[in-house]
N, C-alpha and C. Protein backbone atom coordinates (compact mmCIF):
# COMPACT_ATOMS: atom_id res chain seq x y z
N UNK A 1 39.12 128.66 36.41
CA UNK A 1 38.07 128.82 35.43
C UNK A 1 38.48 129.88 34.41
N UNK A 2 38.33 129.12 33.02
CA UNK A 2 38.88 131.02 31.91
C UNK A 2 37.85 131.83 31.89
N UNK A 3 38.25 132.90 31.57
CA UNK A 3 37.71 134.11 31.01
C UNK A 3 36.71 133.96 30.63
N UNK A 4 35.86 134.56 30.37
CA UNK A 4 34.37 134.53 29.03
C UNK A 4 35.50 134.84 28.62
N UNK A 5 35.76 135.82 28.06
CA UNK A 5 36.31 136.06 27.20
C UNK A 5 37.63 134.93 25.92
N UNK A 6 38.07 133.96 27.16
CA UNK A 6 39.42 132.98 27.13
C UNK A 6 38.11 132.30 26.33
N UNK A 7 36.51 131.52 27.15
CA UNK A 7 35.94 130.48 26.40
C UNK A 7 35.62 130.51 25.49
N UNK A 8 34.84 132.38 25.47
CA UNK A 8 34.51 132.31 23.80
C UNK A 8 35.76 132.57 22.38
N UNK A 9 36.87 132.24 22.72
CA UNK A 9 38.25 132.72 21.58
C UNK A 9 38.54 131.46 21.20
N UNK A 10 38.25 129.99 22.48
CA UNK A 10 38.10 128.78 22.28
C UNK A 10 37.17 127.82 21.54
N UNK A 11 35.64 128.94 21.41
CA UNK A 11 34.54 128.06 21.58
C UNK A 11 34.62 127.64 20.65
N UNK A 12 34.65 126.19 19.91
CA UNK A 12 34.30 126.01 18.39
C UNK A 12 33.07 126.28 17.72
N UNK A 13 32.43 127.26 18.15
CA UNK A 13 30.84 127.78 17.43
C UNK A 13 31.28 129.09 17.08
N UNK A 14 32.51 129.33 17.44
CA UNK A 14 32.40 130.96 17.03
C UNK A 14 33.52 130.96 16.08
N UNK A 15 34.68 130.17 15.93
CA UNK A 15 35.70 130.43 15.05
C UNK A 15 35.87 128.71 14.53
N UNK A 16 36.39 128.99 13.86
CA UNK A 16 37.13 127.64 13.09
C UNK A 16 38.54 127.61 13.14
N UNK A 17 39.03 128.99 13.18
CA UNK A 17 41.12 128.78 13.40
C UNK A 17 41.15 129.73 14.13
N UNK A 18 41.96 130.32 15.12
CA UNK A 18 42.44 131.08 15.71
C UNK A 18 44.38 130.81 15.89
N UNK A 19 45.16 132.20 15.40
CA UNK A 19 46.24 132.12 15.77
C UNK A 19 46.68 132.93 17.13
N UNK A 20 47.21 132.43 18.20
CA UNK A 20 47.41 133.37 19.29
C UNK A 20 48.85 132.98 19.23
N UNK A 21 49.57 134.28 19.68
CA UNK A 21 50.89 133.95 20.11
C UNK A 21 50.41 134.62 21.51
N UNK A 22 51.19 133.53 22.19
CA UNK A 22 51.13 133.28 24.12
C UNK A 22 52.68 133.33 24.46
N UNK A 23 52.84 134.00 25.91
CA UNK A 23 53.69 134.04 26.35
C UNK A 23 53.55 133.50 27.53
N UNK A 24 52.41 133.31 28.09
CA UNK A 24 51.84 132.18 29.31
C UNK A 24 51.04 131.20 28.41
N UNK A 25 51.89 129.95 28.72
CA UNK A 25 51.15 129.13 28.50
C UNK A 25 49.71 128.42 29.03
N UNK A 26 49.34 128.55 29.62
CA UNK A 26 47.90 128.76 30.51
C UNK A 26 46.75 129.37 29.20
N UNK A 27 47.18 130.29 28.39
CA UNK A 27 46.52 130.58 27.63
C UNK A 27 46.26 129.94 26.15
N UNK A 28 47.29 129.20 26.13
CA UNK A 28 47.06 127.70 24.75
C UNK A 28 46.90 126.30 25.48
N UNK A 29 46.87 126.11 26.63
CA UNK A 29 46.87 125.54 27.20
C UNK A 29 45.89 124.11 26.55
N UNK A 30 44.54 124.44 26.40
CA UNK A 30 43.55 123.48 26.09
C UNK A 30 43.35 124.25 24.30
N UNK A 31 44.27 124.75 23.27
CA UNK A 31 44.17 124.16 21.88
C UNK A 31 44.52 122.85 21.83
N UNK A 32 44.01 123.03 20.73
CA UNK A 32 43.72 121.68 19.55
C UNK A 32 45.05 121.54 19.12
N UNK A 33 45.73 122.62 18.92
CA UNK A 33 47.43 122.23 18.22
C UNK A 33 47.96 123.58 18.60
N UNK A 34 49.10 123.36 19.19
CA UNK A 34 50.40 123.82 19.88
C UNK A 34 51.51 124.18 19.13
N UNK A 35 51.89 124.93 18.31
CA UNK A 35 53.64 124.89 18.06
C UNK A 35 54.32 125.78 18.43
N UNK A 36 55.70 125.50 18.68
CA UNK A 36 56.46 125.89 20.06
C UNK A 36 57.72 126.75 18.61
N UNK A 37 58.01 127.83 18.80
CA UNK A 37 58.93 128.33 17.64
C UNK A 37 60.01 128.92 18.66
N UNK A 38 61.13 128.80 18.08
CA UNK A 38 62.95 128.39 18.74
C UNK A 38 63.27 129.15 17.59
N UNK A 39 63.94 130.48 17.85
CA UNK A 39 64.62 131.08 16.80
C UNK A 39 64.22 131.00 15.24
N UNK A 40 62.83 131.49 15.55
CA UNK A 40 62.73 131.35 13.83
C UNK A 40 61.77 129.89 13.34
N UNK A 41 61.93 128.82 14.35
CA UNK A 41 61.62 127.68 13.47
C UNK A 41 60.87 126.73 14.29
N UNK A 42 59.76 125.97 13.96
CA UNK A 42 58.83 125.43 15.03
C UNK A 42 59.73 123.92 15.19
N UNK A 43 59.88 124.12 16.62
CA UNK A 43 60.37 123.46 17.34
C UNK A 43 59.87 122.20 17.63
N UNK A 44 58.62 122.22 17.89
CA UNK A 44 57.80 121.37 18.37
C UNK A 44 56.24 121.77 17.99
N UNK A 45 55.40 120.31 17.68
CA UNK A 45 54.08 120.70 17.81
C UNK A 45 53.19 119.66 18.18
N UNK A 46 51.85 119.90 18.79
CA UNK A 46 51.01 119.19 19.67
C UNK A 46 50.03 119.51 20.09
N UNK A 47 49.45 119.00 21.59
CA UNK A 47 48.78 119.39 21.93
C UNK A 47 49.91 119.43 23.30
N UNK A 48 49.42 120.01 24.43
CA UNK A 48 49.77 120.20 26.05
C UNK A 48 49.98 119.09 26.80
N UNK A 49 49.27 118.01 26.66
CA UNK A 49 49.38 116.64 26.90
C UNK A 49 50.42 115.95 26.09
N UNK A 50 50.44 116.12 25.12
CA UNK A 50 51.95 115.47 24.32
C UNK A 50 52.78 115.69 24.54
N UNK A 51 52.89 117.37 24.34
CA UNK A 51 53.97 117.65 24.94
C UNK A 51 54.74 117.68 26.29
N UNK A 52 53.61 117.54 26.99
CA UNK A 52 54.63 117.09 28.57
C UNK A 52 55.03 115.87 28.56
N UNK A 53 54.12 114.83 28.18
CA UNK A 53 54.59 113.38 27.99
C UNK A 53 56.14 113.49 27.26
N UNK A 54 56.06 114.04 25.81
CA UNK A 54 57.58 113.93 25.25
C UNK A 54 58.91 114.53 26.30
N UNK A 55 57.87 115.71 27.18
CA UNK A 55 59.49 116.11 28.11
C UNK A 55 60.77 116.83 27.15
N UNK A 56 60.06 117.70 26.11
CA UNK A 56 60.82 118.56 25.52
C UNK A 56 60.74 120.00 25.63
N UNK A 57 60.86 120.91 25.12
CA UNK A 57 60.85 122.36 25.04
C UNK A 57 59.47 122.76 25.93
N UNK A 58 59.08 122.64 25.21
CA UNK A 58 57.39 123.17 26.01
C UNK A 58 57.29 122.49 27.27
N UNK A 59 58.12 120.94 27.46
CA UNK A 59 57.73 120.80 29.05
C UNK A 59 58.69 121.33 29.74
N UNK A 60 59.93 121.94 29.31
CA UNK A 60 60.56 122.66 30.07
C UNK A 60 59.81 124.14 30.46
N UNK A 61 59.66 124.55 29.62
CA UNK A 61 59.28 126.19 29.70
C UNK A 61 58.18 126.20 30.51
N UNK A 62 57.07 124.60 30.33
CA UNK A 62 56.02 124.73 31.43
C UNK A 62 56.13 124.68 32.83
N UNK A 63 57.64 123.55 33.14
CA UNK A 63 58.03 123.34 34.58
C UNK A 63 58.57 124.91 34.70
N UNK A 64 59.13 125.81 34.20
CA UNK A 64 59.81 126.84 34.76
C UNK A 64 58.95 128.14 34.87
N UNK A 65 57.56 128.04 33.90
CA UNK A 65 56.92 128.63 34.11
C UNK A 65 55.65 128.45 35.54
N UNK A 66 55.29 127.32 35.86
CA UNK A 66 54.12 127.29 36.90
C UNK A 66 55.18 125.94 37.99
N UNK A 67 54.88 126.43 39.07
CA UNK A 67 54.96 125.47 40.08
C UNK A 67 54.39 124.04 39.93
N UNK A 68 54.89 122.86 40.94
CA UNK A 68 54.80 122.21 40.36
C UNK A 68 53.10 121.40 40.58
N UNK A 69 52.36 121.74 39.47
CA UNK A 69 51.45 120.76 38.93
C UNK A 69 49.43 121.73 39.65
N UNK A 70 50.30 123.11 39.35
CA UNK A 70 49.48 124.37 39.59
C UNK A 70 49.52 125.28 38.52
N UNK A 71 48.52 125.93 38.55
CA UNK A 71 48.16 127.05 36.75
C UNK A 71 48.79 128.81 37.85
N UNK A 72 49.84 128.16 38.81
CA UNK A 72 50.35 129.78 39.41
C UNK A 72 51.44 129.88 38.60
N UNK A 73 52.04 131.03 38.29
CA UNK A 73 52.89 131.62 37.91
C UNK A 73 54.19 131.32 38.87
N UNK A 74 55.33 130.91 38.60
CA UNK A 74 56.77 130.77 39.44
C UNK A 74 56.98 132.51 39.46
N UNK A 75 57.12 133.59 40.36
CA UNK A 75 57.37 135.23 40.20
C UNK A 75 58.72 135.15 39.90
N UNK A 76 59.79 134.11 40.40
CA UNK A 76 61.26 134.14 39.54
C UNK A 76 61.45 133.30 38.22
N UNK A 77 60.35 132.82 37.58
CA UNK A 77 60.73 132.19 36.06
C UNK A 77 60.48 133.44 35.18
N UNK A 78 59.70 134.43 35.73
CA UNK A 78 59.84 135.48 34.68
C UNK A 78 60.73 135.87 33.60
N UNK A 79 62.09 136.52 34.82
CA UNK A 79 63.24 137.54 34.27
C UNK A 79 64.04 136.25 33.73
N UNK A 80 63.71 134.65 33.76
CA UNK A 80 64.85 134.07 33.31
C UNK A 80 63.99 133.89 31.77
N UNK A 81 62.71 133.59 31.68
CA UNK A 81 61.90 133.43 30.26
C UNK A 81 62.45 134.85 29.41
N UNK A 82 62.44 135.83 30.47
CA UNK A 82 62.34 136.91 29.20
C UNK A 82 64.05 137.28 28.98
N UNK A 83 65.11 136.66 29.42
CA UNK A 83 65.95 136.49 28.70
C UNK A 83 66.53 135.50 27.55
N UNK A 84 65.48 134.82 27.87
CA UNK A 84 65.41 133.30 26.38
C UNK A 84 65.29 133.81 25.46
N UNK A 85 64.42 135.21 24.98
CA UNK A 85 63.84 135.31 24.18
C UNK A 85 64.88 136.20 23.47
């Protein structure tokens, strides 16, 4: 279940755009539009459902980020994400 805080940053009664940069995906998880930026340049864009279907960038980073087909954290995808960057 999110946050109050996570529902109301989502709610569409309270904002019309919101930009978040996420480093867990869990937290863009259910936007409206997704883009995934690779050195500078958007890589990919969507929604969370597209993008796993396509099986590109974002569905990698999602398999390496959460176990499989759970909102837990992998504790060893950490130190390998934060050397991607």
């Amino acid at each position: 279940m999110p946050s109050i805080r996570t529902q109301a940053l989502w709610s569409r009664h309270c904002v019309r755009q919101v930009t978040a940069i996420a480093h867990r995906l869990s937290t863009i998880r259910d936007a409206d539009q997704i883009a995934v930026i690779k050195e500078g340049v958007v890589a990919e864009s969507g929604t969370h459902d597209e993008f796993v279907a396509r099986n590109g960038l974002y569905a990698e980073l999602h398999r390496t980020q959460f176990d499989a087909g759970s909102d837990k954290v992998v504790p060893e995808a950490a130190p390998d994400l934060a050397r991607q960057r």
